[in-house]
ModelCIF file with pLDDT and N, C-alpha, C, O atoms, coordinates in Angstrom:
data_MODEL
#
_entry.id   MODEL 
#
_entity.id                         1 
_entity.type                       polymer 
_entity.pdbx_number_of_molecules   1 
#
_entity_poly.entity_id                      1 
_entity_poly.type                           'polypeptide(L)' 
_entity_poly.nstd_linkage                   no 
_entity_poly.nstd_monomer                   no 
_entity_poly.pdbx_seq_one_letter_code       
;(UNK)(UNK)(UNK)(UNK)(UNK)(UNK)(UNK)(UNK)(UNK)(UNK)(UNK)(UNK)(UNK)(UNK)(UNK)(UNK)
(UNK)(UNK)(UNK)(UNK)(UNK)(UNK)(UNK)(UNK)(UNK)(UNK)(UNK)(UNK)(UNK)(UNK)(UNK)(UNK)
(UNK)(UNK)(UNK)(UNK)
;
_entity_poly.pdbx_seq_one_letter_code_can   XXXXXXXXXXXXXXXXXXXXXXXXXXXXXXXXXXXX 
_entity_poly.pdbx_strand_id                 A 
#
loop_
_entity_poly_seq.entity_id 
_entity_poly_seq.num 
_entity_poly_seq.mon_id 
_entity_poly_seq.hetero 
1 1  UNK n 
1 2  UNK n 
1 3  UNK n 
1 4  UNK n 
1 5  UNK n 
1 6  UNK n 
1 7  UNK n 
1 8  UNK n 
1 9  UNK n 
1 10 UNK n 
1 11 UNK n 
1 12 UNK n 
1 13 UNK n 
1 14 UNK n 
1 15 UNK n 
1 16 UNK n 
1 17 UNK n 
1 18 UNK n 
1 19 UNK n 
1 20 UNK n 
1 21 UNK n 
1 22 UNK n 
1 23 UNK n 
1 24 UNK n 
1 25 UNK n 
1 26 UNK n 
1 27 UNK n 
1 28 UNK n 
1 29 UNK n 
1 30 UNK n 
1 31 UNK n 
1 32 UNK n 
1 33 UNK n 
1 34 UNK n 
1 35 UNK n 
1 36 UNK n 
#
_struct_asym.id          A 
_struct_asym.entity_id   1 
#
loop_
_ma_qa_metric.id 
_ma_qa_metric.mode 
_ma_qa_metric.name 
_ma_qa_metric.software_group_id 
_ma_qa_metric.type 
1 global pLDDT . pLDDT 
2 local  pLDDT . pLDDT 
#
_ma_qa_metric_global.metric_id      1 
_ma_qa_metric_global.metric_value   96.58 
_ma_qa_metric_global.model_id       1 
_ma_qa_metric_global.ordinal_id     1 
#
loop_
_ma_qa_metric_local.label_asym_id 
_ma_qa_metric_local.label_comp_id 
_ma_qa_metric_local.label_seq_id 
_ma_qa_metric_local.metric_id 
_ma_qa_metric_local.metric_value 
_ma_qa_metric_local.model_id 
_ma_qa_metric_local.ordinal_id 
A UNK 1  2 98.00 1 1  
A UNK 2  2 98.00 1 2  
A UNK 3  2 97.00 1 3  
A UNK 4  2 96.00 1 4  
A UNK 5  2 97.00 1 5  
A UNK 6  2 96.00 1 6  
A UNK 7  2 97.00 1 7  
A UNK 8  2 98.00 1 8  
A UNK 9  2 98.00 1 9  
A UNK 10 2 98.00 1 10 
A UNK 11 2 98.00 1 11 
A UNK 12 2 98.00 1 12 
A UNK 13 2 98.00 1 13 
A UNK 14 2 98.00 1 14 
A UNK 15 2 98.00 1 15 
A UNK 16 2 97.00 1 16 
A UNK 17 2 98.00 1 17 
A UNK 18 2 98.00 1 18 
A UNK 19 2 98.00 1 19 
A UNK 20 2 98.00 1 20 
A UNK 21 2 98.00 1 21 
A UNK 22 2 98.00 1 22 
A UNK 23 2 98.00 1 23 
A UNK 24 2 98.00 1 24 
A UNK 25 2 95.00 1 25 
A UNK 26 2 91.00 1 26 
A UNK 27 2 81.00 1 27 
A UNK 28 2 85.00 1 28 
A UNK 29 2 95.00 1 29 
A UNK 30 2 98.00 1 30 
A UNK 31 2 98.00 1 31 
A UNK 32 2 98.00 1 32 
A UNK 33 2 98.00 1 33 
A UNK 34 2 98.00 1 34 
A UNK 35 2 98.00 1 35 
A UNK 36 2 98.00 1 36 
#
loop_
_atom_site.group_PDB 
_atom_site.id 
_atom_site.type_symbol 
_atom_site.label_atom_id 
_atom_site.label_alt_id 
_atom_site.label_comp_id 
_atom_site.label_asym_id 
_atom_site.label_entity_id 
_atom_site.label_seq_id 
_atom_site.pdbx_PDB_ins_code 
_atom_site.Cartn_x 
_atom_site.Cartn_y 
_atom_site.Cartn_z 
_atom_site.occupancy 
_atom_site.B_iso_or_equiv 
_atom_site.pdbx_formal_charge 
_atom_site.auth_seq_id 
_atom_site.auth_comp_id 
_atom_site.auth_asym_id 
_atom_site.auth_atom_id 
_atom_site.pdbx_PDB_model_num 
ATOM 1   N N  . UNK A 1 1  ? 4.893  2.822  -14.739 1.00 98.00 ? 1  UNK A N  1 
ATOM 2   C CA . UNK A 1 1  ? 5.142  3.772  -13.654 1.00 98.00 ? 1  UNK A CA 1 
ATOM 3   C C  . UNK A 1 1  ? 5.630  3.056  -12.400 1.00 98.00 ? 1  UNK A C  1 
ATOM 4   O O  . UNK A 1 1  ? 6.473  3.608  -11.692 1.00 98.00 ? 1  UNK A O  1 
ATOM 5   N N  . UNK A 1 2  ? 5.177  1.939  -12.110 1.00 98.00 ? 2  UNK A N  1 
ATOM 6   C CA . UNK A 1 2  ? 5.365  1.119  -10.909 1.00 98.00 ? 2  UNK A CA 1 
ATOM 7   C C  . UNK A 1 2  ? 5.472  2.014  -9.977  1.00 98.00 ? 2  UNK A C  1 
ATOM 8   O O  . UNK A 1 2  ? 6.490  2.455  -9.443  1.00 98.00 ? 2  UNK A O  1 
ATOM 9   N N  . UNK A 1 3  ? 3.960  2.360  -9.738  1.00 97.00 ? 3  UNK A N  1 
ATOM 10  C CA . UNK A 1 3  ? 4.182  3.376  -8.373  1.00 97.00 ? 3  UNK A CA 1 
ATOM 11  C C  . UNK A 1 3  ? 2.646  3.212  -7.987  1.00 97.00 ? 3  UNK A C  1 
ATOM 12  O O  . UNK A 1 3  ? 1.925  2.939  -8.946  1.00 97.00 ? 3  UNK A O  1 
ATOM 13  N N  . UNK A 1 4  ? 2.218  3.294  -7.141  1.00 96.00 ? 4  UNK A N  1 
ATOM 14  C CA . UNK A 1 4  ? 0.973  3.979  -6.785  1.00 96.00 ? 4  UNK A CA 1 
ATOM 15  C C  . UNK A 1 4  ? 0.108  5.139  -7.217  1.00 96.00 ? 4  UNK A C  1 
ATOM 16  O O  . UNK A 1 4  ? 0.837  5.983  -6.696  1.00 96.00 ? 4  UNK A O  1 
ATOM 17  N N  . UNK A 1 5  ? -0.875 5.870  -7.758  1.00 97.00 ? 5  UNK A N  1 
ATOM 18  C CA . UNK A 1 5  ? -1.048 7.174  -8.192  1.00 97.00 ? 5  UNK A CA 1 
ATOM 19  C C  . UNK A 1 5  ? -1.291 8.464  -7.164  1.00 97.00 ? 5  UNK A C  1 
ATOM 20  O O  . UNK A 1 5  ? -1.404 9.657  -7.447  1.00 97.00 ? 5  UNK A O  1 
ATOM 21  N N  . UNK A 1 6  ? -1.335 7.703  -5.681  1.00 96.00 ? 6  UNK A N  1 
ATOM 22  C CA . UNK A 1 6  ? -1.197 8.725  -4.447  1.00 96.00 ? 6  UNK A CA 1 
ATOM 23  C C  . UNK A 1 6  ? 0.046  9.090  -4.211  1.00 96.00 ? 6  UNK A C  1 
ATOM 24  O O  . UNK A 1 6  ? 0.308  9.977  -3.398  1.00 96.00 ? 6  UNK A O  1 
ATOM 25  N N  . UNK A 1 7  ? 1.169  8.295  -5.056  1.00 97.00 ? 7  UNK A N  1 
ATOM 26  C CA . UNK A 1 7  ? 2.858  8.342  -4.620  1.00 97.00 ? 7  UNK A CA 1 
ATOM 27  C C  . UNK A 1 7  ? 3.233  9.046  -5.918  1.00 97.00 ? 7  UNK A C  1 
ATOM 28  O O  . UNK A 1 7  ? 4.285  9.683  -5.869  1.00 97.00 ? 7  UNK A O  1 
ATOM 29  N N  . UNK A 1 8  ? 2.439  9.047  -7.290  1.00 98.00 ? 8  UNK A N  1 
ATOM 30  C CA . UNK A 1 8  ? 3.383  9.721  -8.285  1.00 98.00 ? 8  UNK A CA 1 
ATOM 31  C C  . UNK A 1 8  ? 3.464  11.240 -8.514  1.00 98.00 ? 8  UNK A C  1 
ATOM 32  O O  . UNK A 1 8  ? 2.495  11.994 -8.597  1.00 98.00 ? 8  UNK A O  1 
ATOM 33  N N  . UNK A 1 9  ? 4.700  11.563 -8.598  1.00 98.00 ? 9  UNK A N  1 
ATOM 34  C CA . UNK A 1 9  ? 5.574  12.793 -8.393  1.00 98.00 ? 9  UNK A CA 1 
ATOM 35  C C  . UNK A 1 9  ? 4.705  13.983 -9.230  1.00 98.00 ? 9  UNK A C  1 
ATOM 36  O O  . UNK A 1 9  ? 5.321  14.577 -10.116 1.00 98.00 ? 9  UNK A O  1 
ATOM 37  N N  . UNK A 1 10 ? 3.721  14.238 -9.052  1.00 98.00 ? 10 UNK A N  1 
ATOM 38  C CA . UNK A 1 10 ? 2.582  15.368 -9.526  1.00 98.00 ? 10 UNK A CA 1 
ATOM 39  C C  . UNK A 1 10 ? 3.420  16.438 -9.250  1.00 98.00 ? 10 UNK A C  1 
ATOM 40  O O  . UNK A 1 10 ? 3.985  16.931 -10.227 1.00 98.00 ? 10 UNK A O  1 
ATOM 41  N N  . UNK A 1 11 ? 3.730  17.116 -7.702  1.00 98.00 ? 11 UNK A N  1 
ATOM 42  C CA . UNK A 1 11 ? 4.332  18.471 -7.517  1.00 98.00 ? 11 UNK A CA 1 
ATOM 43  C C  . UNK A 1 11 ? 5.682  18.146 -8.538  1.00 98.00 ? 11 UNK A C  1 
ATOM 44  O O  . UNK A 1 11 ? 5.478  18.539 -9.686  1.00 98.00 ? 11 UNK A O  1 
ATOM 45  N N  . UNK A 1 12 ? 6.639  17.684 -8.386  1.00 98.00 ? 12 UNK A N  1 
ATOM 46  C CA . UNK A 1 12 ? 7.606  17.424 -9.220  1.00 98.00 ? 12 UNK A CA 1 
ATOM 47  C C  . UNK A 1 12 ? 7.603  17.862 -10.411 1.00 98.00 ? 12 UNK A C  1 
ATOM 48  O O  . UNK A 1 12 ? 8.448  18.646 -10.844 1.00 98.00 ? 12 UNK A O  1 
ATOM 49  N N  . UNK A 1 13 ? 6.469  17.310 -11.184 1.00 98.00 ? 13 UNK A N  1 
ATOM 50  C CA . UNK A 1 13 ? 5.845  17.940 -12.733 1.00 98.00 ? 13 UNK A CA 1 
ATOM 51  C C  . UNK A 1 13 ? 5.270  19.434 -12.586 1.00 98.00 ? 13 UNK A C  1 
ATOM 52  O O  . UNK A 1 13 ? 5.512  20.489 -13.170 1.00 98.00 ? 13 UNK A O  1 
ATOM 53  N N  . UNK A 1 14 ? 4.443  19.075 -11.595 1.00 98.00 ? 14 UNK A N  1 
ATOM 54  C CA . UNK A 1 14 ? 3.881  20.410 -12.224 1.00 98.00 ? 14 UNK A CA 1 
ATOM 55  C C  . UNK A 1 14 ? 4.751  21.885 -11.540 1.00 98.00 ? 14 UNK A C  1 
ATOM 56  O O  . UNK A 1 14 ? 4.174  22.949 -11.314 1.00 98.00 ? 14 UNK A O  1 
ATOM 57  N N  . UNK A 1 15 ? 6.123  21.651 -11.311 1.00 98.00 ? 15 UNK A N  1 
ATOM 58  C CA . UNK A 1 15 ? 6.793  22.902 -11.136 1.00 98.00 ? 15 UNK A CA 1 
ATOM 59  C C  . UNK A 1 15 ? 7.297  22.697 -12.345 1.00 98.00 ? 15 UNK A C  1 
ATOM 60  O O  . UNK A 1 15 ? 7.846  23.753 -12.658 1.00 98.00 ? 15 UNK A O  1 
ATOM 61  N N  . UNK A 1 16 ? 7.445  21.706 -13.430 1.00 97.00 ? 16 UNK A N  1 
ATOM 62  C CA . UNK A 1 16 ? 8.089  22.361 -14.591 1.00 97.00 ? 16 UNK A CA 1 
ATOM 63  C C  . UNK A 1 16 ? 7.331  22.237 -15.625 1.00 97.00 ? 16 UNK A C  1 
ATOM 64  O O  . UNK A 1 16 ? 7.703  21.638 -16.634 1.00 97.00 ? 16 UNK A O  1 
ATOM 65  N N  . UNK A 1 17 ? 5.592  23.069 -15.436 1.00 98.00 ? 17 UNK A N  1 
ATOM 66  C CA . UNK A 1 17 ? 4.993  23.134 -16.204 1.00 98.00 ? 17 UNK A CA 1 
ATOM 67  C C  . UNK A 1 17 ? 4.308  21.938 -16.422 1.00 98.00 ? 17 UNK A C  1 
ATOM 68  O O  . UNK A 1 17 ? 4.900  21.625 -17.455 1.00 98.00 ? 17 UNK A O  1 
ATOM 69  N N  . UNK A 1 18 ? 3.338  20.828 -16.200 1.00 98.00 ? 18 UNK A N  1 
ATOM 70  C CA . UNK A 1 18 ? 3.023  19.793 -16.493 1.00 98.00 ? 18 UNK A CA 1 
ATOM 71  C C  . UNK A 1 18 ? 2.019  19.351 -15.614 1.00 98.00 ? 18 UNK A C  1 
ATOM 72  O O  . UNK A 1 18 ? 2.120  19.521 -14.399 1.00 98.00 ? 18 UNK A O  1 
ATOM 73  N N  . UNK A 1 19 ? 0.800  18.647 -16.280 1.00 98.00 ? 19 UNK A N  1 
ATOM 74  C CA . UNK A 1 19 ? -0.213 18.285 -15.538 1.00 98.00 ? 19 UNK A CA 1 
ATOM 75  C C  . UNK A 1 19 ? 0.098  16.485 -16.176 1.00 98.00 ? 19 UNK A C  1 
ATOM 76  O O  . UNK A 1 19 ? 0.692  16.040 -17.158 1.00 98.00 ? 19 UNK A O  1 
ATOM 77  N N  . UNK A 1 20 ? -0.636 15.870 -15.055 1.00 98.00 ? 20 UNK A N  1 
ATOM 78  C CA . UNK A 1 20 ? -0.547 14.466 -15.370 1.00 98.00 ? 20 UNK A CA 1 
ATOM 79  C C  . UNK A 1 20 ? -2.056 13.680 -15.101 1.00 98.00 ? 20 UNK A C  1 
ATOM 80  O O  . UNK A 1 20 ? -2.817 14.022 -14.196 1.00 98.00 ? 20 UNK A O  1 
ATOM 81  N N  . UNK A 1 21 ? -2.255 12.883 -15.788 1.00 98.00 ? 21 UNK A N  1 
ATOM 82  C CA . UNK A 1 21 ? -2.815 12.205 -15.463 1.00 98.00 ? 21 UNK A CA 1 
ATOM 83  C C  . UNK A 1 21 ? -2.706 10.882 -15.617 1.00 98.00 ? 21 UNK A C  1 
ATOM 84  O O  . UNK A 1 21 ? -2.217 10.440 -16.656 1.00 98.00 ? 21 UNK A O  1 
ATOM 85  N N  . UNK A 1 22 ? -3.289 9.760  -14.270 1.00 98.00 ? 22 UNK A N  1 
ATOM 86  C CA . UNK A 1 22 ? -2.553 8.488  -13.905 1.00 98.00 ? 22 UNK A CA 1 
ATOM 87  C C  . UNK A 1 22 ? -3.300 7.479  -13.301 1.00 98.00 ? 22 UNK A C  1 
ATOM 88  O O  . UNK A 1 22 ? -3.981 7.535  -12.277 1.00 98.00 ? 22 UNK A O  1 
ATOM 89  N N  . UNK A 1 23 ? -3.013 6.210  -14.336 1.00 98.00 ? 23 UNK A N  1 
ATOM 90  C CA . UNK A 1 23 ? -3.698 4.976  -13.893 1.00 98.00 ? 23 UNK A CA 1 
ATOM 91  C C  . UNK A 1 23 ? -3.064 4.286  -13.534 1.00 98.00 ? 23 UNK A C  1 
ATOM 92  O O  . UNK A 1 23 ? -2.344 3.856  -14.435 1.00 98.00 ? 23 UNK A O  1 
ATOM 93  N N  . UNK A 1 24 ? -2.773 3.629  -12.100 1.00 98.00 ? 24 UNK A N  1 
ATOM 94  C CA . UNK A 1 24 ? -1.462 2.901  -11.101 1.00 98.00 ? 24 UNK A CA 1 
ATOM 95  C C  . UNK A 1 24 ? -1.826 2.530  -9.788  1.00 98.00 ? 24 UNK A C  1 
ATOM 96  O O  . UNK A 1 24 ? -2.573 3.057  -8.962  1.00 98.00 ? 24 UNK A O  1 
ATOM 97  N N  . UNK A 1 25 ? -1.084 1.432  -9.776  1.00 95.00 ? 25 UNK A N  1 
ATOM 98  C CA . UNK A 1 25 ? -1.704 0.841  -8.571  1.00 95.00 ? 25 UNK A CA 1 
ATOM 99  C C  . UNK A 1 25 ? -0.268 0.360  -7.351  1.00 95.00 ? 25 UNK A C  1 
ATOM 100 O O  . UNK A 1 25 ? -0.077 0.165  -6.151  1.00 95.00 ? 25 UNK A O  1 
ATOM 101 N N  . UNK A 1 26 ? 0.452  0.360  -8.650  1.00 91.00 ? 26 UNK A N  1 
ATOM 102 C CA . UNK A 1 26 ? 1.722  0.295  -7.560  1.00 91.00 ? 26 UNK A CA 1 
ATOM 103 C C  . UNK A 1 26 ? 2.284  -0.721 -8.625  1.00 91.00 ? 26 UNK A C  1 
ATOM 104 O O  . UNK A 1 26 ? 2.150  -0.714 -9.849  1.00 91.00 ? 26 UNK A O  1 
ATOM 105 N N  . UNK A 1 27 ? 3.087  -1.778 -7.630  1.00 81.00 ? 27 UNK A N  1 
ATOM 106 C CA . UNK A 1 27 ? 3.609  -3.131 -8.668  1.00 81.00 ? 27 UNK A CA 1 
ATOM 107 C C  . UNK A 1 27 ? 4.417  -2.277 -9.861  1.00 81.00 ? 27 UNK A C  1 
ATOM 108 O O  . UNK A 1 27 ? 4.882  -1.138 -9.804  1.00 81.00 ? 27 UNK A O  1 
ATOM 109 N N  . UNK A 1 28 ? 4.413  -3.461 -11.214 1.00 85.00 ? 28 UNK A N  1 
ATOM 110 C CA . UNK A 1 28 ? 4.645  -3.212 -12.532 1.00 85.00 ? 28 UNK A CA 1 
ATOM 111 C C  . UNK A 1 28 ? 4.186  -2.965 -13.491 1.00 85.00 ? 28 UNK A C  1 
ATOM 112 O O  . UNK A 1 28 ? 4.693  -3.239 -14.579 1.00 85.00 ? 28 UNK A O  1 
ATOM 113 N N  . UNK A 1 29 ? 2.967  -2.308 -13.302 1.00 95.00 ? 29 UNK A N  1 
ATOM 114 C CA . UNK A 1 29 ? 2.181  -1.442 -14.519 1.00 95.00 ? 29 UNK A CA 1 
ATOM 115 C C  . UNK A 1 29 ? 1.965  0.069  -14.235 1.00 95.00 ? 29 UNK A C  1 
ATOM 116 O O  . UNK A 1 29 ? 2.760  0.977  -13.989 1.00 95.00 ? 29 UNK A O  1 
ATOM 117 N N  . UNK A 1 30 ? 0.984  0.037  -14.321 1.00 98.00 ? 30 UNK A N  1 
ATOM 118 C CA . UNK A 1 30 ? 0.976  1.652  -14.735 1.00 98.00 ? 30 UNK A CA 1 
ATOM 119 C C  . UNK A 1 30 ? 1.231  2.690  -15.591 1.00 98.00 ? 30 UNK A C  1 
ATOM 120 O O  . UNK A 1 30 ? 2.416  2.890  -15.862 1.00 98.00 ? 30 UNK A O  1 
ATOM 121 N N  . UNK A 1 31 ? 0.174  3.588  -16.213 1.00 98.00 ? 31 UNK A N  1 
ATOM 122 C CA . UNK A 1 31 ? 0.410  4.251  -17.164 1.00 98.00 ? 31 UNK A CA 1 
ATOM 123 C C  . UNK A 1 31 ? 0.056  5.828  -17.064 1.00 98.00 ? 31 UNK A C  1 
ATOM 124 O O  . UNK A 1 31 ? -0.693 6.205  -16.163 1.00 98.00 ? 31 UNK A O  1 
ATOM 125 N N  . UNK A 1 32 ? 0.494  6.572  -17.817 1.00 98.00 ? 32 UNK A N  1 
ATOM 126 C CA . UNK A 1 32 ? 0.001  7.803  -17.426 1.00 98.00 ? 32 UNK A CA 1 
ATOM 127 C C  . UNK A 1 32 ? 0.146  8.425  -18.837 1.00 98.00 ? 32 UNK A C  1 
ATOM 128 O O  . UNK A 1 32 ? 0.733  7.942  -19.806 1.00 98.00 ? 32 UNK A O  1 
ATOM 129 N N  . UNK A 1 33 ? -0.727 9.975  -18.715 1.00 98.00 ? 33 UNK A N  1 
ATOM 130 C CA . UNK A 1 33 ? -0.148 10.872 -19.797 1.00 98.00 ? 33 UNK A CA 1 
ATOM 131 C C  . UNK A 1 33 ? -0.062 12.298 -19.026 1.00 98.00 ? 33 UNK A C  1 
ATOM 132 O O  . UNK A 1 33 ? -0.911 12.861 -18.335 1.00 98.00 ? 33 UNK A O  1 
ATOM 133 N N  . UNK A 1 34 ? 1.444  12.745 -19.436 1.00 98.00 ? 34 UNK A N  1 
ATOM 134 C CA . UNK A 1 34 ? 1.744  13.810 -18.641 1.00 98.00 ? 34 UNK A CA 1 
ATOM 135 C C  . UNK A 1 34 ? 1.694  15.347 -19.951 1.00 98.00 ? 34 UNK A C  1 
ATOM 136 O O  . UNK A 1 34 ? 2.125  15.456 -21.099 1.00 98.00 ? 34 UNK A O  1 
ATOM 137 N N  . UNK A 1 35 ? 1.199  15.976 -19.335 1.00 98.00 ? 35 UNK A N  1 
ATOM 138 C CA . UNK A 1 35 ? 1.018  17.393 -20.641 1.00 98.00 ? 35 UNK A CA 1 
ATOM 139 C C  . UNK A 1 35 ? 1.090  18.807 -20.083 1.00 98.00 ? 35 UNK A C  1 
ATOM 140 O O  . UNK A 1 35 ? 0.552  19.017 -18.995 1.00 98.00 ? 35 UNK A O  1 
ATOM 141 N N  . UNK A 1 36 ? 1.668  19.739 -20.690 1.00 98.00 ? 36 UNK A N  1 
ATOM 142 C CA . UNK A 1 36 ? 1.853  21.002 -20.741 1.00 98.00 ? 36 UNK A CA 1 
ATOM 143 C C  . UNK A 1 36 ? 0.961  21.563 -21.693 1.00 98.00 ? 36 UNK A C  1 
ATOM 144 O O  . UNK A 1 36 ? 0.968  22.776 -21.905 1.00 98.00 ? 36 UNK A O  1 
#
């Protein structure tokens, strides 16, 4: 994800149907699982 999880695009998803959930800290990791 390389993002932070206070910075990843949640409203973004969830206008097209989608909940996420996210482990991130910023840098080059980060993982998530995003679901409808």
């Amino acid at each position: 994800a390389k993002i932070a999880e206070d910075g990843f695009p949640f409203e973004a998803l969830r206008e097209q149907g989608y909940e996420a959930a996210v482990h991130a800290t910023g840098r080059w990791n980060g993982v998530a699982v995003i679901s409808r």
